[in-house]
Protein backbone atom coordinates (compact mmCIF):
# COMPACT_ATOMS: atom_id res chain seq x y z
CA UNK A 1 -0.62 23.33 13.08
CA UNK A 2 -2.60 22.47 16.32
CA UNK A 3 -4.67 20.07 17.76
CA UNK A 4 -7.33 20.08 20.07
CA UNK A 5 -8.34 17.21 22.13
CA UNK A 6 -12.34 17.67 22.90
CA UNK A 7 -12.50 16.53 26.92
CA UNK A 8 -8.80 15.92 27.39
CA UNK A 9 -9.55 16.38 31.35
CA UNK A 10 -11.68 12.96 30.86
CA UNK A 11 -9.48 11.37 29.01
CA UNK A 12 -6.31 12.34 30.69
CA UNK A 13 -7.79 10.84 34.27
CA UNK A 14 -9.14 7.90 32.42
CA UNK A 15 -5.02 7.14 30.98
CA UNK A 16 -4.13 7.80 34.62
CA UNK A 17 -6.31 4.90 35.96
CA UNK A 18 -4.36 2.64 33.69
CA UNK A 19 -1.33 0.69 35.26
CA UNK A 20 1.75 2.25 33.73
CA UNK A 21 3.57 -0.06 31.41
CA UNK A 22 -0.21 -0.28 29.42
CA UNK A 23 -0.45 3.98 29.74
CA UNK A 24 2.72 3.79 28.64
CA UNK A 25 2.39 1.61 25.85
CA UNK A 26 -0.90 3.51 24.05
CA UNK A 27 0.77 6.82 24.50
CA UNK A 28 3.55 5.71 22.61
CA UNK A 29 1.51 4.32 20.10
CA UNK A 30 -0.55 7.36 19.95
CA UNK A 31 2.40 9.66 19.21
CA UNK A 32 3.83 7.12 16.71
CA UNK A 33 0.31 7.75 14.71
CA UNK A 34 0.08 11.43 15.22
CA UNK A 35 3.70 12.23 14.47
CA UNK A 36 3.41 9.50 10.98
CA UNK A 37 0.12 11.83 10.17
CA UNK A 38 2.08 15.26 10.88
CA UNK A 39 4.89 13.97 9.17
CA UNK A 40 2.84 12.89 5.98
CA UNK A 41 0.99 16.44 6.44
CA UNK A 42 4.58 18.24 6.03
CA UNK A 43 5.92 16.11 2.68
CA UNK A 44 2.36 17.66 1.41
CA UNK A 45 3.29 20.90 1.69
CA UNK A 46 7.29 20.79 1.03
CA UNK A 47 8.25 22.34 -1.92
CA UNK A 48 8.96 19.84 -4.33
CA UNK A 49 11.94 21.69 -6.52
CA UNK A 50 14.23 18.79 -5.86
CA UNK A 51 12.08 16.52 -3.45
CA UNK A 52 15.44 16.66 -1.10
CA UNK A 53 13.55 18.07 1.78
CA UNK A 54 10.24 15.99 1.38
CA UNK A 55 11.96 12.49 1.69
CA UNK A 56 14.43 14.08 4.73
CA UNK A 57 11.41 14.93 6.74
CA UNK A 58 11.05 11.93 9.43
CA UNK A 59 9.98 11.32 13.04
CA UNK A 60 11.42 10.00 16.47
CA UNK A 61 9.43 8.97 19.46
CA UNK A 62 11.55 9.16 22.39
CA UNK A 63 10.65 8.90 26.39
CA UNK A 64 11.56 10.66 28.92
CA UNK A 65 11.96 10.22 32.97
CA UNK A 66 12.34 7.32 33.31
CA UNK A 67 9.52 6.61 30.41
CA UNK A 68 7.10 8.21 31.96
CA UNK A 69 7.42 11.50 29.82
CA UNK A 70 6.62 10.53 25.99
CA UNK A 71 8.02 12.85 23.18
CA UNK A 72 7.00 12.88 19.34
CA UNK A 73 10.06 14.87 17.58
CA UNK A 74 9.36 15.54 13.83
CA UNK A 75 12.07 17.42 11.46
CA UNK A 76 14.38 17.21 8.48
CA UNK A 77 17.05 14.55 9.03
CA UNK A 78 20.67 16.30 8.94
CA UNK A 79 22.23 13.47 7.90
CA UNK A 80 20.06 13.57 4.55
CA UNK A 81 22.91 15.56 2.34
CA UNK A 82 23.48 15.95 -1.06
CA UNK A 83 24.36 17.80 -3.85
CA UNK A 84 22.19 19.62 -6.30
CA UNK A 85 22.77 20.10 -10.06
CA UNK A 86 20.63 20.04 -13.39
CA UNK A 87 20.05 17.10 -15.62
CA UNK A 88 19.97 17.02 -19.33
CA UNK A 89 16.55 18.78 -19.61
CA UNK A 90 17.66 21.43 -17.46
CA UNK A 91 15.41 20.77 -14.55
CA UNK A 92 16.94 20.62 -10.82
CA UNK A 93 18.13 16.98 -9.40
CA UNK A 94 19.46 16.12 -5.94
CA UNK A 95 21.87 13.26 -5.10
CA UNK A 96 22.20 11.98 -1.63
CA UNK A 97 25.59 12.24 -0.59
CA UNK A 98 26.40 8.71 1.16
């Protein structure tokens, strides 16, 4: 998946005008929308034998540099763990180990 930002060169002066703690503050928000969208995007498109993997996927906004540097991290959480096994119509069911 990618995304293109039409005049990002505008834009990205424009954020650069803004005192810091604001710039800071809408490109945090910004990533927390984009990485909920990408996020709900992937659960879409997971395979759904079990739904395990669907409800692991999740997202982390983190900053770096002092907070100048802001990251959108998007995955499968490793702590979601279970077991899988069938139920009484045969079909596949996961339980979250806790």
């Amino acid at each position: 998946m990618s995304i293109e930002l039409i005049n990002a060169d505008f834009l990205r002066a424009q954020l650069l005008q803004i005192p810091q703690k604001i710039r800071v503050a809408v490109e945090t928000k910004a990533v927390r929308e984009a990485s909920q969208l990408i996020v709900g995007r992937f659960r879409e498109n997971a395979p759904s034998e079990t739904g395990a993997l669907r409800r692991s996927l999740k997202f982390d906004v983190r900053k770096y540099r002092g907070g100048n540097i802001v990251v959108g991290i998007v995955g499968a959480d490793y702590d979601y763990v279970g077991t899988v096994s069938r139920n009484k119509q045969g079909r596949l069911r996961f339980e979250r180990t806790k």
